[in-house]
PDB file of N, CA and C in Angstrom:
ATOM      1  N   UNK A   1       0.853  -1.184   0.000  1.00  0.00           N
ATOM      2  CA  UNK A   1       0.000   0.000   0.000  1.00  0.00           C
ATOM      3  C   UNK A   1       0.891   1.237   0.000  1.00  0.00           C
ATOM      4  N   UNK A   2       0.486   2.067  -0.941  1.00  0.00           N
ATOM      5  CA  UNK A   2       1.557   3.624  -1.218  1.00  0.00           C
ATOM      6  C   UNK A   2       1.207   4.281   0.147  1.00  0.00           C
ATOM      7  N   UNK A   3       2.586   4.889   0.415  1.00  0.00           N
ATOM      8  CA  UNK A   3       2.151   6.136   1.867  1.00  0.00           C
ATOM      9  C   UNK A   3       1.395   6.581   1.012  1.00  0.00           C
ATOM     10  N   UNK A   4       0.744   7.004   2.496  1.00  0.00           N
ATOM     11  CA  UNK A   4      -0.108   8.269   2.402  1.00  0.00           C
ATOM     12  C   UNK A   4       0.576  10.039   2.455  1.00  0.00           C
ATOM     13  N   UNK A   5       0.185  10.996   1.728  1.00  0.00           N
ATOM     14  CA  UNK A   5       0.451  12.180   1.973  1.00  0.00           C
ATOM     15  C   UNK A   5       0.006  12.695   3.426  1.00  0.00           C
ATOM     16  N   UNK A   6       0.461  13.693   3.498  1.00  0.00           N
ATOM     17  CA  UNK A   6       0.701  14.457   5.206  1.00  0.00           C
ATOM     18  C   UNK A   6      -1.406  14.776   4.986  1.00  0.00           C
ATOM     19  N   UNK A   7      -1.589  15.489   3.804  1.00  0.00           N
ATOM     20  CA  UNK A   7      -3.215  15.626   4.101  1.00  0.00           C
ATOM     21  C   UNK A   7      -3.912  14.243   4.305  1.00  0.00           C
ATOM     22  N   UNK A   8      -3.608  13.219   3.350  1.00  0.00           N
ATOM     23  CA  UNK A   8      -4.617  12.221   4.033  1.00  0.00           C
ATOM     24  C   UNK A   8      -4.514  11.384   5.021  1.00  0.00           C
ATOM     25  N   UNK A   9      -3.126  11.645   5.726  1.00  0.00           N
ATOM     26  CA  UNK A   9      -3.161  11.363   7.017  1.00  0.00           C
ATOM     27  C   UNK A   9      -3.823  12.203   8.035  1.00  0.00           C
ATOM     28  N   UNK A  10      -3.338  13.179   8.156  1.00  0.00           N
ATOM     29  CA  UNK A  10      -4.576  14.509   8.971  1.00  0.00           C
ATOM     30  C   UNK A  10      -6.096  14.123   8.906  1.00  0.00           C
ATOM     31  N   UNK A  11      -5.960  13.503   7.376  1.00  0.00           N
ATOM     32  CA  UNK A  11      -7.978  13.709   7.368  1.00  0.00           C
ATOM     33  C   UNK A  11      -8.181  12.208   8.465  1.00  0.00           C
ATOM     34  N   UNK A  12      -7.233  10.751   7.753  1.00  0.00           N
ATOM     35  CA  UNK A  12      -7.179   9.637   8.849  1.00  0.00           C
ATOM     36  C   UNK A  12      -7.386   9.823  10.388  1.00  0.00           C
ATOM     37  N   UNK A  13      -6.407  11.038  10.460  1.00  0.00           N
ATOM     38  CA  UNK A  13      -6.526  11.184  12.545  1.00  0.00           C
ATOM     39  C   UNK A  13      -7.774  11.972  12.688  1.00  0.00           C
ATOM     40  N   UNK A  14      -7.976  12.348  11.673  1.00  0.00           N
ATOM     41  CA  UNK A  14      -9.660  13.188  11.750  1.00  0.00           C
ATOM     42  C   UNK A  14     -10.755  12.509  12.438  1.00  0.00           C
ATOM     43  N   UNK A  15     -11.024  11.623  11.372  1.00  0.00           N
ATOM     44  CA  UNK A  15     -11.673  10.485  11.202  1.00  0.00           C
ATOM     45  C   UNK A  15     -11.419   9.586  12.433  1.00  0.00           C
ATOM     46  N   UNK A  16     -10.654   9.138  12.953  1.00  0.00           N
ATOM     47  CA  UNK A  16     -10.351   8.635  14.187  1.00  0.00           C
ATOM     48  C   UNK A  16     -11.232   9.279  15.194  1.00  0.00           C
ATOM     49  N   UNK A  17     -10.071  10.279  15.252  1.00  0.00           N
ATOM     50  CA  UNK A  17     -10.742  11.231  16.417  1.00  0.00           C
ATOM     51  C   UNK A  17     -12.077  11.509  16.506  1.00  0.00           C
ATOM     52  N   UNK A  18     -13.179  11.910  15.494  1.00  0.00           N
ATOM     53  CA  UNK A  18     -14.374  12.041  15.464  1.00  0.00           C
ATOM     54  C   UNK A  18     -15.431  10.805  15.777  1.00  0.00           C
ATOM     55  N   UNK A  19     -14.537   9.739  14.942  1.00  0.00           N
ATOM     56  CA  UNK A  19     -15.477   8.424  15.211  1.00  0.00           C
ATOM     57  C   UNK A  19     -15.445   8.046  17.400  1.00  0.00           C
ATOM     58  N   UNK A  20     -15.058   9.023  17.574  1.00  0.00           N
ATOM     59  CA  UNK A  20     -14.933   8.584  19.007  1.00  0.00           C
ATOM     60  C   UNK A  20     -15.449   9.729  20.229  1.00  0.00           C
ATOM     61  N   UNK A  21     -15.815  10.421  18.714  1.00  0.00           N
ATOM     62  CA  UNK A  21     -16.504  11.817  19.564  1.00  0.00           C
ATOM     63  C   UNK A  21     -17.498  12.109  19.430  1.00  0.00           C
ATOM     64  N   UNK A  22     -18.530  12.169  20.471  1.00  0.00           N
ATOM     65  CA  UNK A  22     -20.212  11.889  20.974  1.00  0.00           C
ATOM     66  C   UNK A  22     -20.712  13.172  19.930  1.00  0.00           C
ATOM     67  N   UNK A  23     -20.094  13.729  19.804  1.00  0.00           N
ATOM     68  CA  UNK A  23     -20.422  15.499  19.283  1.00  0.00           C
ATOM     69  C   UNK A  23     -20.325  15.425  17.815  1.00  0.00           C
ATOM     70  N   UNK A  24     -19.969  14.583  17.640  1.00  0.00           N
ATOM     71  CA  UNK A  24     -19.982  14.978  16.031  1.00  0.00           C
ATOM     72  C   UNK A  24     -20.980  13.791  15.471  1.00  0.00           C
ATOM     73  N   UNK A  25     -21.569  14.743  14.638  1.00  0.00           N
ATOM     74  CA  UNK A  25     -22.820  14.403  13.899  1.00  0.00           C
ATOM     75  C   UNK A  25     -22.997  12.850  12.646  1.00  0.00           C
ATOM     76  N   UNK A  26     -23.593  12.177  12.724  1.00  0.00           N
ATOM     77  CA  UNK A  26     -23.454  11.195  11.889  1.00  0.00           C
ATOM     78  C   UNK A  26     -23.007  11.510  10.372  1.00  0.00           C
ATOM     79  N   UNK A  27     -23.533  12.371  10.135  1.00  0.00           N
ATOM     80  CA  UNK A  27     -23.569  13.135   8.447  1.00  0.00           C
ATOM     81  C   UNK A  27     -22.292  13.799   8.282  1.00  0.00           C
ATOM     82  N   UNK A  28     -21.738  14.555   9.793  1.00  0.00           N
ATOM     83  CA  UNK A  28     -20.137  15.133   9.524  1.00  0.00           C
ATOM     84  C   UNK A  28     -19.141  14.013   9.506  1.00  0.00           C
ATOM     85  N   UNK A  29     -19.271  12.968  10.160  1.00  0.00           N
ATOM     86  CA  UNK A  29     -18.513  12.017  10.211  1.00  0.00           C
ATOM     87  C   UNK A  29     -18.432  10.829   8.786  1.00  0.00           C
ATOM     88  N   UNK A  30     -19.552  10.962   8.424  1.00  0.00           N
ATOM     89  CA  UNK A  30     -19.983  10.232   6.692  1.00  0.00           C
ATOM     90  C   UNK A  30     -19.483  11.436   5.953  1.00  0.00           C
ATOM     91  N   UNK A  31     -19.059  12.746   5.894  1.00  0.00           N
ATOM     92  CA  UNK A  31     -18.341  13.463   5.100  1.00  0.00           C
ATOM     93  C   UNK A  31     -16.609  13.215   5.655  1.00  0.00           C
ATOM     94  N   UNK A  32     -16.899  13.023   6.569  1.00  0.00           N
ATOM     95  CA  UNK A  32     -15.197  13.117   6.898  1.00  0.00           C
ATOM     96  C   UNK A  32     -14.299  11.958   6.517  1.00  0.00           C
ATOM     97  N   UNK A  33     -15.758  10.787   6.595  1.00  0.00           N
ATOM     98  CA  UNK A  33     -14.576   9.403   5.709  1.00  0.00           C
ATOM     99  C   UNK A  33     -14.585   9.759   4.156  1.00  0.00           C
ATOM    100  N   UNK A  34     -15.917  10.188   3.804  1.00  0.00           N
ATOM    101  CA  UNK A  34     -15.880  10.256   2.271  1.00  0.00           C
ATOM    102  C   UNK A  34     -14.853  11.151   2.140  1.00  0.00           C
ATOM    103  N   UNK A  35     -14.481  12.227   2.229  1.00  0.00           N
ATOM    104  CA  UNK A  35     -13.199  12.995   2.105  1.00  0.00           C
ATOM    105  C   UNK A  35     -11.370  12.119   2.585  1.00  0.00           C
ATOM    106  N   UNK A  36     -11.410  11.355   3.517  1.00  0.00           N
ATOM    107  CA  UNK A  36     -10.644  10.777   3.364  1.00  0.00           C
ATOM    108  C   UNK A  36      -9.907   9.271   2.537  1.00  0.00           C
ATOM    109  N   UNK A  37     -11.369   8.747   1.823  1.00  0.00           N
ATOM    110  CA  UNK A  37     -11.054   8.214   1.324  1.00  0.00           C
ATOM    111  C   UNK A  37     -11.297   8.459  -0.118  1.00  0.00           C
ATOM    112  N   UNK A  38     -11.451   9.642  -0.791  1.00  0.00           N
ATOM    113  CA  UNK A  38     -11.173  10.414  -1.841  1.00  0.00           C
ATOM    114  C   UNK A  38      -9.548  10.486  -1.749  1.00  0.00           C
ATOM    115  N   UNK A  39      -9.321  11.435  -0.514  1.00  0.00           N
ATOM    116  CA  UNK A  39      -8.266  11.631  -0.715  1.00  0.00           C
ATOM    117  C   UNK A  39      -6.682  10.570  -0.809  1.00  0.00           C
ATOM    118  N   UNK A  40      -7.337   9.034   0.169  1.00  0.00           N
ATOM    119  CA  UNK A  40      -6.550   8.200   0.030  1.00  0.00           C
ATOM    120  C   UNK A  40      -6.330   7.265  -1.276  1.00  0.00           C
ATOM    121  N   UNK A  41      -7.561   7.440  -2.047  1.00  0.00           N
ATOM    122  CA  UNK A  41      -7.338   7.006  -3.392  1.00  0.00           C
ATOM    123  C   UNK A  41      -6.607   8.155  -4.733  1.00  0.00           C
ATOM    124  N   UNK A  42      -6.897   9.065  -4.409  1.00  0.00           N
ATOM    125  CA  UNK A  42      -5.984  10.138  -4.936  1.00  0.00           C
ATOM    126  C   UNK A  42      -4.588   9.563  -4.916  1.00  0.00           C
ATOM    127  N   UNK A  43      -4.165   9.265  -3.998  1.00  0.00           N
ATOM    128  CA  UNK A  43      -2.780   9.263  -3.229  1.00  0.00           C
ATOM    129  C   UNK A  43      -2.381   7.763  -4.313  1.00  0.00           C
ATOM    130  N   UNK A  44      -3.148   6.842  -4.006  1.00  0.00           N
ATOM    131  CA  UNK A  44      -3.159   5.573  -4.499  1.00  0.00           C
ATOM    132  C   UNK A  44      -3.103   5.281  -6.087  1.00  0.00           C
ATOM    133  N   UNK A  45      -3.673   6.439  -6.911  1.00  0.00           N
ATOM    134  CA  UNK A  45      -4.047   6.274  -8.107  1.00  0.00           C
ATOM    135  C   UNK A  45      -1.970   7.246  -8.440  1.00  0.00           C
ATOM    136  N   UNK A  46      -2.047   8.380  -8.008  1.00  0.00           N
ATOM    137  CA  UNK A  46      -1.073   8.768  -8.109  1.00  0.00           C
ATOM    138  C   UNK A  46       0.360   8.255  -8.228  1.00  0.00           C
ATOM    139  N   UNK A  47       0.365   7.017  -7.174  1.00  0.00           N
ATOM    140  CA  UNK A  47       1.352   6.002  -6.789  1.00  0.00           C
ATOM    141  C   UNK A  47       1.650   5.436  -8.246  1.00  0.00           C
ATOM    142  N   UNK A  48       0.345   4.699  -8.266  1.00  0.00           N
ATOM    143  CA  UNK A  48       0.267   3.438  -9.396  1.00  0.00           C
ATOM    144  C   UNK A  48       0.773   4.083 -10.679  1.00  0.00           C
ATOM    145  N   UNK A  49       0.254   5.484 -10.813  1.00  0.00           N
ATOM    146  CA  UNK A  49       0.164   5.929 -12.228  1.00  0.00           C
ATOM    147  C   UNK A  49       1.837   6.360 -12.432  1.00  0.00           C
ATOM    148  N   UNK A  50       2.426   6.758 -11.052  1.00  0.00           N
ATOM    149  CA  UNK A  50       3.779   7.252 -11.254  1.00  0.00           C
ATOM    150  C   UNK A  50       4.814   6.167 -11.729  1.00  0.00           C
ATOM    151  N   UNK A  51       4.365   4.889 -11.695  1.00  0.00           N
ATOM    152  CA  UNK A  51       5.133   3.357 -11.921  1.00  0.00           C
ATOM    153  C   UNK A  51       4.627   3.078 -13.421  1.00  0.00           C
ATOM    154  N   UNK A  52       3.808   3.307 -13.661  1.00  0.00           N
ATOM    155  CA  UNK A  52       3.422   2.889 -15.021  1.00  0.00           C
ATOM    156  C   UNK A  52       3.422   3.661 -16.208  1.00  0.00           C
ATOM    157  N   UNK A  53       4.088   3.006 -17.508  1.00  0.00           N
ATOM    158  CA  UNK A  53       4.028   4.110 -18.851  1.00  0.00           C
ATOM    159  C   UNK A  53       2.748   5.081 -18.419  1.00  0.00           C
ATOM    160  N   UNK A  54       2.827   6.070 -19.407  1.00  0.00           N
ATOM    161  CA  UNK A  54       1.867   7.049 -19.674  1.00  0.00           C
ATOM    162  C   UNK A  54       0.594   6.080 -20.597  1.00  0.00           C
ATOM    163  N   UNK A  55      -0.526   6.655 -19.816  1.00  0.00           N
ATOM    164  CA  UNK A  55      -1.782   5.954 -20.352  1.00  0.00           C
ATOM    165  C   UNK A  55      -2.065   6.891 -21.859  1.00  0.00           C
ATOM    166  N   UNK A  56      -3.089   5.913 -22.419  1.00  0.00           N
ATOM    167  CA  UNK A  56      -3.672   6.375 -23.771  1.00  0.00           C
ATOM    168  C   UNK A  56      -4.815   7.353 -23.425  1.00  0.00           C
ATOM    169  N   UNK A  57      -4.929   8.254 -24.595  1.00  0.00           N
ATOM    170  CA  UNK A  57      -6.252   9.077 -24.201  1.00  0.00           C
ATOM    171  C   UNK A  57      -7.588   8.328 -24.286  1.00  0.00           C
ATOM    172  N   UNK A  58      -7.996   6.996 -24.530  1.00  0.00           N
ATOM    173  CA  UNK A  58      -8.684   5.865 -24.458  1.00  0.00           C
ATOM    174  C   UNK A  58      -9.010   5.573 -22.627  1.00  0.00           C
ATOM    175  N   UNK A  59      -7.964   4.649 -22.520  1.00  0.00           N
ATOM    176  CA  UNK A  59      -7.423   4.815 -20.939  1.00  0.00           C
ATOM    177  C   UNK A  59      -7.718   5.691 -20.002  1.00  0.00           C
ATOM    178  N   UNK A  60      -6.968   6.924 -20.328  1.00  0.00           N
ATOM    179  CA  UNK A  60      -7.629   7.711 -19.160  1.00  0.00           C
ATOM    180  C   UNK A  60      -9.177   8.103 -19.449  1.00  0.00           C
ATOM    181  N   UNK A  61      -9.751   8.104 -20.448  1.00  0.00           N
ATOM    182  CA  UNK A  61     -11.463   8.145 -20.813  1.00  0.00           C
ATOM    183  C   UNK A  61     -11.660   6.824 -19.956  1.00  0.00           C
ATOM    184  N   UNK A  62     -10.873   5.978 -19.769  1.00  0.00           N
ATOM    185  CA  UNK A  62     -12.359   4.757 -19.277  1.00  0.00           C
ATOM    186  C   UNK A  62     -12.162   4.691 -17.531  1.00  0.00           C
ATOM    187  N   UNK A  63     -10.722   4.934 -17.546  1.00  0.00           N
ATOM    188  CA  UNK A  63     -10.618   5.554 -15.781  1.00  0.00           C
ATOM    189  C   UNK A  63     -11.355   6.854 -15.009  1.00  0.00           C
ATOM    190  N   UNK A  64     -11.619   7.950 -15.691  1.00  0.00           N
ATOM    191  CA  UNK A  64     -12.697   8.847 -15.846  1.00  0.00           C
ATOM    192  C   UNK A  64     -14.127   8.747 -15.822  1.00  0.00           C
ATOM    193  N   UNK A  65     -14.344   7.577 -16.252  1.00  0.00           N
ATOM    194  CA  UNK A  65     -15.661   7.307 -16.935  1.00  0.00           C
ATOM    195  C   UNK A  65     -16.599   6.609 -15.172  1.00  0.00           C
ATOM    196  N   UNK A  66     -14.629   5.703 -15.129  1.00  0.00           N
ATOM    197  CA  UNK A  66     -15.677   5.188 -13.760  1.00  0.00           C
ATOM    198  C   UNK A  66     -15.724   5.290 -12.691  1.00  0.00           C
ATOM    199  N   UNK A  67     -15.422   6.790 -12.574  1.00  0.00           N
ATOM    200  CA  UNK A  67     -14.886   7.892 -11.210  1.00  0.00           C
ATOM    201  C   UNK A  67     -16.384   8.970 -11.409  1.00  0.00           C
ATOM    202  N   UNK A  68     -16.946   8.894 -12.614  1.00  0.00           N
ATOM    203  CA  UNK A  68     -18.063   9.355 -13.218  1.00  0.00           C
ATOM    204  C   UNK A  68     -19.163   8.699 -12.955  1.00  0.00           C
ATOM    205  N   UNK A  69     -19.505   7.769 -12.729  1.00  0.00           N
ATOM    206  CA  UNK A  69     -19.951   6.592 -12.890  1.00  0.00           C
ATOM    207  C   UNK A  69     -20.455   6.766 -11.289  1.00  0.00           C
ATOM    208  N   UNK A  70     -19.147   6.477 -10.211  1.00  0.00           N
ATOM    209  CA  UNK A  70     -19.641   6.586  -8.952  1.00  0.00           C
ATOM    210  C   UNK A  70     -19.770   8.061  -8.637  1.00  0.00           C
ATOM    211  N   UNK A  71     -19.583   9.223  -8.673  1.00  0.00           N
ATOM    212  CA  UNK A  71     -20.304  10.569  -8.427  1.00  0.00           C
ATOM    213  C   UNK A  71     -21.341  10.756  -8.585  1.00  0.00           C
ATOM    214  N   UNK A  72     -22.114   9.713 -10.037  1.00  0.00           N
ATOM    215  CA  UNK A  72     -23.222  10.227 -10.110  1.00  0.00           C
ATOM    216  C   UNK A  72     -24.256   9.570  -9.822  1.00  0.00           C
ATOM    217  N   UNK A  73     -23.824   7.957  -9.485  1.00  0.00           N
ATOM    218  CA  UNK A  73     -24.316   6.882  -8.702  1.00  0.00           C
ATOM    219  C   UNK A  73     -24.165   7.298  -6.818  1.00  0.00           C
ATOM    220  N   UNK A  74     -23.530   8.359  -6.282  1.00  0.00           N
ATOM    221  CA  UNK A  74     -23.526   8.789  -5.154  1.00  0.00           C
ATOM    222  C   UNK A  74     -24.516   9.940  -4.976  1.00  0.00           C
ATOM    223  N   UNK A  75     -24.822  10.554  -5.882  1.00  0.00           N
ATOM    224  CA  UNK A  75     -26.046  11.390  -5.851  1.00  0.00           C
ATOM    225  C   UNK A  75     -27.252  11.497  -5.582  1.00  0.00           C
ATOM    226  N   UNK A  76     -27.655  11.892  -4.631  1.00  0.00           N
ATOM    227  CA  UNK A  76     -29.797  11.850  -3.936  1.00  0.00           C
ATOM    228  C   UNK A  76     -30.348  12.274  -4.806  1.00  0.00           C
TER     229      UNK A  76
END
């Protein structure tokens, strides 16, 4: 598993810390993982992509497509 950057560790101890704190709201705490695990796949996609040739403009359309796919499948 690629480190993590200094932000998505911060958002990790976030997330910790909140999941253990009476005060914070179910809905802030369901934003605070969704933000950290945005940001830990950021980190992850970054990793992978820095090891591997440069993708086709095909490629990055179908990696796009299904980052598209769940935004708009996450939508009320």
């Amino acid at each position: 598993m690629p480190i993590l950057t200094p932000a998505s560790r911060s958002l990790k101890a976030r997330v910790a810390r909140a999941t253990n704190d009476r005060r914070v709201t179910p809905s802030a705490l369901a934003e605070l993982r969704r933000d950290f695990i945005a940001s830990a796949l950021a980190d992850y996609m970054a990793a992978k992509l820095g090891e591997a040739p440069p993708l086709t403009r095909e490629q990055c359309d179908a990696l796009h497509a299904v980052i598209r796919r769940h935004a708009i499948r996450g939508v009320s």
